[in-house]
Protein backbone atom coordinates (compact mmCIF):
# COMPACT_ATOMS: atom_id res chain seq x y z
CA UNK A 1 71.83 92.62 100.30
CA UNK A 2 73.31 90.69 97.20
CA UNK A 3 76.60 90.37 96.21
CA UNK A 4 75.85 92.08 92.82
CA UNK A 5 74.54 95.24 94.49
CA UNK A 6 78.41 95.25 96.38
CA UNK A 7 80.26 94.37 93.28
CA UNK A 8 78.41 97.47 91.33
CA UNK A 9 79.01 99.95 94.41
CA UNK A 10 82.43 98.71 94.48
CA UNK A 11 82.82 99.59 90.81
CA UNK A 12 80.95 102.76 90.78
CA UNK A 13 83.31 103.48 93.79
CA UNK A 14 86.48 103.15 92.01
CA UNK A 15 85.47 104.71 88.99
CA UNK A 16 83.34 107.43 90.47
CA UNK A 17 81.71 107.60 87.67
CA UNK A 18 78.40 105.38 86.50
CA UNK A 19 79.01 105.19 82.92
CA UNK A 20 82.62 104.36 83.05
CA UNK A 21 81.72 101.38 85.60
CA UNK A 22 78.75 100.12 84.05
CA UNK A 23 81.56 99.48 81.00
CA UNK A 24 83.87 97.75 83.09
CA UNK A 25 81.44 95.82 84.16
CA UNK A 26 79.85 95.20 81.13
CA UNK A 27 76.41 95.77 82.00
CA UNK A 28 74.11 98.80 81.09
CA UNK A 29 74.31 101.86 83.02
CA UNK A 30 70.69 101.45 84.19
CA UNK A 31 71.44 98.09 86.08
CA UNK A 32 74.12 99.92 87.86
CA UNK A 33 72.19 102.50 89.26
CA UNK A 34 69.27 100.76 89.94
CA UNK A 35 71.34 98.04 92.05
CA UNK A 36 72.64 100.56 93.82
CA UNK A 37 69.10 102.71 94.52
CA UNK A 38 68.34 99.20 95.77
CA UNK A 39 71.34 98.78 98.10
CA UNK A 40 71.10 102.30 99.59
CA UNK A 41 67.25 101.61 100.35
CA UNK A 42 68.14 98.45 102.04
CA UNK A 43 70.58 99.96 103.85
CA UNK A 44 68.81 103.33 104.79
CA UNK A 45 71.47 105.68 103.74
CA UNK A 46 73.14 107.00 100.96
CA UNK A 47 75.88 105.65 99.89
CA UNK A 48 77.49 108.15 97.08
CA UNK A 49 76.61 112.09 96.61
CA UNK A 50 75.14 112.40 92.93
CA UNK A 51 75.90 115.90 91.29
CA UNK A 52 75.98 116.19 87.08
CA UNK A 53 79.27 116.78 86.63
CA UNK A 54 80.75 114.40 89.58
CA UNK A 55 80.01 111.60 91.99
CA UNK A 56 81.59 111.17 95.58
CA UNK A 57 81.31 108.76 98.57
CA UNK A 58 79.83 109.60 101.49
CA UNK A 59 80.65 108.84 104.80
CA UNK A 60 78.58 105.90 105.50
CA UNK A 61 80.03 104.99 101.33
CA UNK A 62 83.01 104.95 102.81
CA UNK A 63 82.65 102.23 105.28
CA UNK A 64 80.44 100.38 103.34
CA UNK A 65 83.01 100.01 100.76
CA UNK A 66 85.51 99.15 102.97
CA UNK A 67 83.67 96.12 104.42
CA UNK A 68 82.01 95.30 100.75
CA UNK A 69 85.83 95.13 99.49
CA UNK A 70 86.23 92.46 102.06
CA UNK A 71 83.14 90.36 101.25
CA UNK A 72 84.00 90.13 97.75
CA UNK A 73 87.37 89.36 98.20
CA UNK A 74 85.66 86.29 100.50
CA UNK A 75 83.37 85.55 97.76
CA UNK A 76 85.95 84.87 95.11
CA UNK A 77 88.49 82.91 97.39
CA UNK A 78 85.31 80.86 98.02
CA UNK A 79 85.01 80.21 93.84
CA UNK A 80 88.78 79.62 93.49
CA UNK A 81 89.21 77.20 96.38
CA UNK A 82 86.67 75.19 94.99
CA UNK A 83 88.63 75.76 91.57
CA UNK A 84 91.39 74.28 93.39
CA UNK A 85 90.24 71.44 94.74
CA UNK A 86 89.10 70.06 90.98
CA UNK A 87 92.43 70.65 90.35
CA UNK A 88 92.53 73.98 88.81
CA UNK A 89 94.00 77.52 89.43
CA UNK A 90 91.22 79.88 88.66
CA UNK A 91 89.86 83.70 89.72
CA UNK A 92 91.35 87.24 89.43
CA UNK A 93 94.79 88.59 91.31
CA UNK A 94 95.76 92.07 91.57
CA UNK A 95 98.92 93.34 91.58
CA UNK A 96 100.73 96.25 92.68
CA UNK A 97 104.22 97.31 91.33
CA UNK A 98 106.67 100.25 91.06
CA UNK A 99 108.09 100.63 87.81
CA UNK A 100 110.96 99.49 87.36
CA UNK A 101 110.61 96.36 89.57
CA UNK A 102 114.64 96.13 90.36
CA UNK A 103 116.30 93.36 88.42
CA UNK A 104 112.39 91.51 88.65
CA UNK A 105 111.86 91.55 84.10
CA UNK A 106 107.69 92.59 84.59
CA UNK A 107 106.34 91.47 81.37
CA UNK A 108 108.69 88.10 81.55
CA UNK A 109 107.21 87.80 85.58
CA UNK A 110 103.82 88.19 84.61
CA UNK A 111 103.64 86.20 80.83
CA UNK A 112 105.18 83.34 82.59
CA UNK A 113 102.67 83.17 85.43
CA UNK A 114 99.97 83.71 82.70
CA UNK A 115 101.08 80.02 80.76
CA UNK A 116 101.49 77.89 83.85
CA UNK A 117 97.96 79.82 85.25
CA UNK A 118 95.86 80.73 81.67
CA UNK A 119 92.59 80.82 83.74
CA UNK A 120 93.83 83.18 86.55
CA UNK A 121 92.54 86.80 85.28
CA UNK A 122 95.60 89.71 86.10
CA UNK A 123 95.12 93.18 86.95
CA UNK A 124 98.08 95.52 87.59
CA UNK A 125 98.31 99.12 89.01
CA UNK A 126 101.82 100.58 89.30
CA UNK A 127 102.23 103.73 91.59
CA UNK A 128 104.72 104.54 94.43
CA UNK A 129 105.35 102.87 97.06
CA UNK A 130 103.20 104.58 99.46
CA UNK A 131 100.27 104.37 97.02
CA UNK A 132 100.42 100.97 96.54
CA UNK A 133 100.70 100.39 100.18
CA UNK A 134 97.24 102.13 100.59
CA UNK A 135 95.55 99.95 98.00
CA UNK A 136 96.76 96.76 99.57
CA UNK A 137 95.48 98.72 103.26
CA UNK A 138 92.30 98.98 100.97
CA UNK A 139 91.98 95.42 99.63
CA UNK A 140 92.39 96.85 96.07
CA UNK A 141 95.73 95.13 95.86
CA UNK A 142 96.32 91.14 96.71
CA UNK A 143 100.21 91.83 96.54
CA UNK A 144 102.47 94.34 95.54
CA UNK A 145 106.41 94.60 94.75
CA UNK A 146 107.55 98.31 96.53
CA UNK A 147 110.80 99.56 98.31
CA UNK A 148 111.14 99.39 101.89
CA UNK A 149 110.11 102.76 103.73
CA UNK A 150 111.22 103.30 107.05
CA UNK A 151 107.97 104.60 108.36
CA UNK A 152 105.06 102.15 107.16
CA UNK A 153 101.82 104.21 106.76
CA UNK A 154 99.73 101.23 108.31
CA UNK A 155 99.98 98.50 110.61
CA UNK A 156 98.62 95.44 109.15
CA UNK A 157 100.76 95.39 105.74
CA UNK A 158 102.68 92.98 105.91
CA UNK A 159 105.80 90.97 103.62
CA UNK A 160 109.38 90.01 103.15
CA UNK A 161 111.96 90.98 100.80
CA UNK A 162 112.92 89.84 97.77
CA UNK A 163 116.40 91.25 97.03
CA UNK A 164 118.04 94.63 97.68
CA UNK A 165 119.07 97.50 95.28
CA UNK A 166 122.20 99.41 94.96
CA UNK A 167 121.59 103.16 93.81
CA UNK A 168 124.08 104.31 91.71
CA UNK A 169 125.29 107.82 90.23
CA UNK A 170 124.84 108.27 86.56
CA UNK A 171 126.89 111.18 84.66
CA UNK A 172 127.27 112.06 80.96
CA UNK A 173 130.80 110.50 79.51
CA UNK A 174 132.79 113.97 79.64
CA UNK A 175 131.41 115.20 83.25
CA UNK A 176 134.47 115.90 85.68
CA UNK A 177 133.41 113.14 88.15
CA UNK A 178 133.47 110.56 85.42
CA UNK A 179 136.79 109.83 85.01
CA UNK A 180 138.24 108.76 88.44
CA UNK A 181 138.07 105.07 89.66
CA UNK A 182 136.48 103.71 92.55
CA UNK A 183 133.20 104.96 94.48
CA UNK A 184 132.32 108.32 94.49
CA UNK A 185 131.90 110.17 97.84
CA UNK A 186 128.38 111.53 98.09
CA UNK A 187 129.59 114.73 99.57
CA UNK A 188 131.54 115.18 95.64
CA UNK A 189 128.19 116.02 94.25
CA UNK A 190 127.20 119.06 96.16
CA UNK A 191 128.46 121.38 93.72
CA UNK A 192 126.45 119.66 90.50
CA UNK A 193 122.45 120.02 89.79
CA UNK A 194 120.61 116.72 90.01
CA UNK A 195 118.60 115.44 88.11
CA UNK A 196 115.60 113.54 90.46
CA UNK A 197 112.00 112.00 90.56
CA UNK A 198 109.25 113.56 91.80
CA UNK A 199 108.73 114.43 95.42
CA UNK A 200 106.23 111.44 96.84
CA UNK A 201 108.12 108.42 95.73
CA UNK A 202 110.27 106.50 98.03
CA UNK A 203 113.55 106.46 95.85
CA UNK A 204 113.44 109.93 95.94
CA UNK A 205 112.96 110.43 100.00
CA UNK A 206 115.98 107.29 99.94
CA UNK A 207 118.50 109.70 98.01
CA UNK A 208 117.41 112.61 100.01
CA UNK A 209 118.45 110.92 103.08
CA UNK A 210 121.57 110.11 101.84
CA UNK A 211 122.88 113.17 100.19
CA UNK A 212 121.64 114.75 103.88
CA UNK A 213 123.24 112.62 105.85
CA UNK A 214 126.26 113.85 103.51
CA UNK A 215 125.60 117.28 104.11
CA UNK A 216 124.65 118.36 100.52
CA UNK A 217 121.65 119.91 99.25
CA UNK A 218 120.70 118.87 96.16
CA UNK A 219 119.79 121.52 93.17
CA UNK A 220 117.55 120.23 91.02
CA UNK A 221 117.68 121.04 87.38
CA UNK A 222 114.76 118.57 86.83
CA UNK A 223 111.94 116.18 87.90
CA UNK A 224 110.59 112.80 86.30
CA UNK A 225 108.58 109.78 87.09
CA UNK A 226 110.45 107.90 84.36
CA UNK A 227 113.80 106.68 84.72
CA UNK A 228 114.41 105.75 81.05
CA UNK A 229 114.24 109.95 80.83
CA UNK A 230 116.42 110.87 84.05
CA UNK A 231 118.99 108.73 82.32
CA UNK A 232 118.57 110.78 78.51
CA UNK A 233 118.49 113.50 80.63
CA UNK A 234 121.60 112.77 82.86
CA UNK A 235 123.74 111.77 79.89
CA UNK A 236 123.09 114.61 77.78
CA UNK A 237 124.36 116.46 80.19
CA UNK A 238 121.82 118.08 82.21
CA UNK A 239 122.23 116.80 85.63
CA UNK A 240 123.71 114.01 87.59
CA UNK A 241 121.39 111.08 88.52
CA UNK A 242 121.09 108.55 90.84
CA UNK A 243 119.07 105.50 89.86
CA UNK A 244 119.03 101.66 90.52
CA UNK A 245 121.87 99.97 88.71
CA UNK A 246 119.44 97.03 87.51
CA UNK A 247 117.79 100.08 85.47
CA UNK A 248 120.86 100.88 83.71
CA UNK A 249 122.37 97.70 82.56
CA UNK A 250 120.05 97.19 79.70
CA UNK A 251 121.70 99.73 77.14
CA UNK A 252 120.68 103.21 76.42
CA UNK A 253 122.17 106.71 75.19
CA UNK A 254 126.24 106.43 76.73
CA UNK A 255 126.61 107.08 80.78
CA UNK A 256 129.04 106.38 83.40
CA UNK A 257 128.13 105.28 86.62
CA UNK A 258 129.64 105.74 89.75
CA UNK A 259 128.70 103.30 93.34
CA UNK A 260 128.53 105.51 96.07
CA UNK A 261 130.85 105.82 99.45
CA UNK A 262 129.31 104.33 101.75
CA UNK A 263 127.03 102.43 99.18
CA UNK A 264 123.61 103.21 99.13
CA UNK A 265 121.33 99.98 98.97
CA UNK A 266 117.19 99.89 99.12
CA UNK A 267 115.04 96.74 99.86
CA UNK A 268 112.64 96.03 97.75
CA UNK A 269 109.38 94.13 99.25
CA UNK A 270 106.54 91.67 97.90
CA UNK A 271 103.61 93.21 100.50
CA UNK A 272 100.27 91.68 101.36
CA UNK A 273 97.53 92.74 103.91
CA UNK A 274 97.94 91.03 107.13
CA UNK A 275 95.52 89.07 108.11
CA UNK A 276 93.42 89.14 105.01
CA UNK A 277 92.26 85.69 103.37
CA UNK A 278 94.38 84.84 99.99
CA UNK A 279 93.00 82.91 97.23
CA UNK A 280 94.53 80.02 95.51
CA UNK A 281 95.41 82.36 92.62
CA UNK A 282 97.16 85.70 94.62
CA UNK A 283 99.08 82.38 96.57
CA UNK A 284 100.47 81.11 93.01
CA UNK A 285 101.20 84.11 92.42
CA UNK A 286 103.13 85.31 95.68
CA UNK A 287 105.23 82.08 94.54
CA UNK A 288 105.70 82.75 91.51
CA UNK A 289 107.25 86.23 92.40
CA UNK A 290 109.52 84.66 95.08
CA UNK A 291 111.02 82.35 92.27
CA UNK A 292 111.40 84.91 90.07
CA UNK A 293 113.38 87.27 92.31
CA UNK A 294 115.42 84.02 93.77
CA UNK A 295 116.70 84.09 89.73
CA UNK A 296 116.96 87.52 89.27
């Protein structure tokens, strides 16, 4: 078993598709599959179900997969400790991140780490909270920046917090609510459609909670993953939003905002895998974010 037959099952894996990982890993398609014939002879099984249209793990994939993800990660801490040591910062880091990322600026966070590390290789994958707490379950993820969630899908992730959020209401300039002073009672919006992301993320279940606890029942009017459009949305009119205050301070099409009675705050989290081996490069990194946020 080589490390090149794991690293091309890993690929093939996450792309579930030959062709598309054979160009990620810049190789030709026929090197892929034939490292991975190999690997599944060695090993006696087989590892992904082939069909024209589709390919799939199967269950002895699956645990393969699992445990190569773990081996390679191994391997390349190996390379950049030895990086290290000459005095260098070197390898790949992945990272995880909801977007937005609080007051954190992401393209600031990660061009800065890019000039003080130029030879450290970044991936990012943004997704919600839970999602990003599976890849970093996985091994897909060295770190990743999510909310807090009360009920943690898995027992070995691990982290601290960076800073906490305050979720605000946003209403369009002439809406009845926007006029008063002071925080707005949560129970006051129980007679106005909301405007809300989509079911799944953890914002979402966080303002759910809250307007419960409050007794109201929220009518939605409409959904979005994107909070620059819940806020076009909200102050044309259309709704009543609640959204992180760090996400509003930038400028955009007029609002008012409102805190809430009792204020409604959210942690957000830099997360890691317990127990799992970091490299030189995810441990600059994990600094570098705690820096950041200590500015923000």
């Amino acid at each position: 078993m080589e490390l090149r037959q794991l690293r091309y099952f890993g690929a093939v894996a996450g792309a579930l598709h030959f062709t598309r990982a054979a160009e990620d890993l810049h190789v030709a398609q026929s090197a892929v599959s034939h490292q991975i014939v190999k690997l599944e002879n060695e090993l006696g099984v087989e590892l992904l179900s082939r069909s024209p249209r589709r390919v799939e793990l199967t269950a002895a994939g699956e645990l393969v997969l699992a445990r190569a993800r773990r081996i390679l990660g191994e391997a390349e801490a190996i390379e950049s400790e030895v990086a290290e040591l000459q005095g260098l910062v070197r390898g790949r880091v992945a990272l995880g991140g909801m977007v937005p990322l609080g007051p954190l600026d992401l393209a600031e966070l990660l061009g800065s780490f890019h000039r003080r590390h130029p030879g450290v290789e970044i991936k990012l994958v943004e997704a919600t909270t839970r999602e990003l707490h599976t890849l970093v379950h996985r091994d897909e993820l060295d770190l990743a920046v999510s909310l807090e969630i009360p009920d943690e899908l898995y027992d070995d992730i691990d982290g601290e917090r960076l800073f906490r959020e305050e979720l605000v209401a946003v209403l369009p300039t002439d809406h009845p609510l926007a006029g008063a002073r002071g925080p707005l009672r949560t129970a006051a919006l129980a007679q106005h459609e909301f405007i809300g992301f989509y079911p799944g993320s953890a914002t979402r279940e966080a303002i759910d909670a809250r307007l419960a606890a409050a007794g109201v029942s929220p009518r939605l009017a409409f959904e979005s993953s994107a909070v620059d459009v819940v806020r076009r949305l909200a102050s044309h009119g259309l709704g009543v939003a609640i959204l992180p205050r760090s996400t509003i301070e930038d400028g955009g099409p007029p609002i008012v905002t409102r805190s809430l009675q009792p204020r409604l705050l959210c942690g957000i989290r830099l997360v890691w895998r317990r127990g799992r081996s970091r490299s030189p490069a995810a441990n600059a990194l994990l600094e570098h974010v705690r820096a950041a946020a200590a500015q923000a």
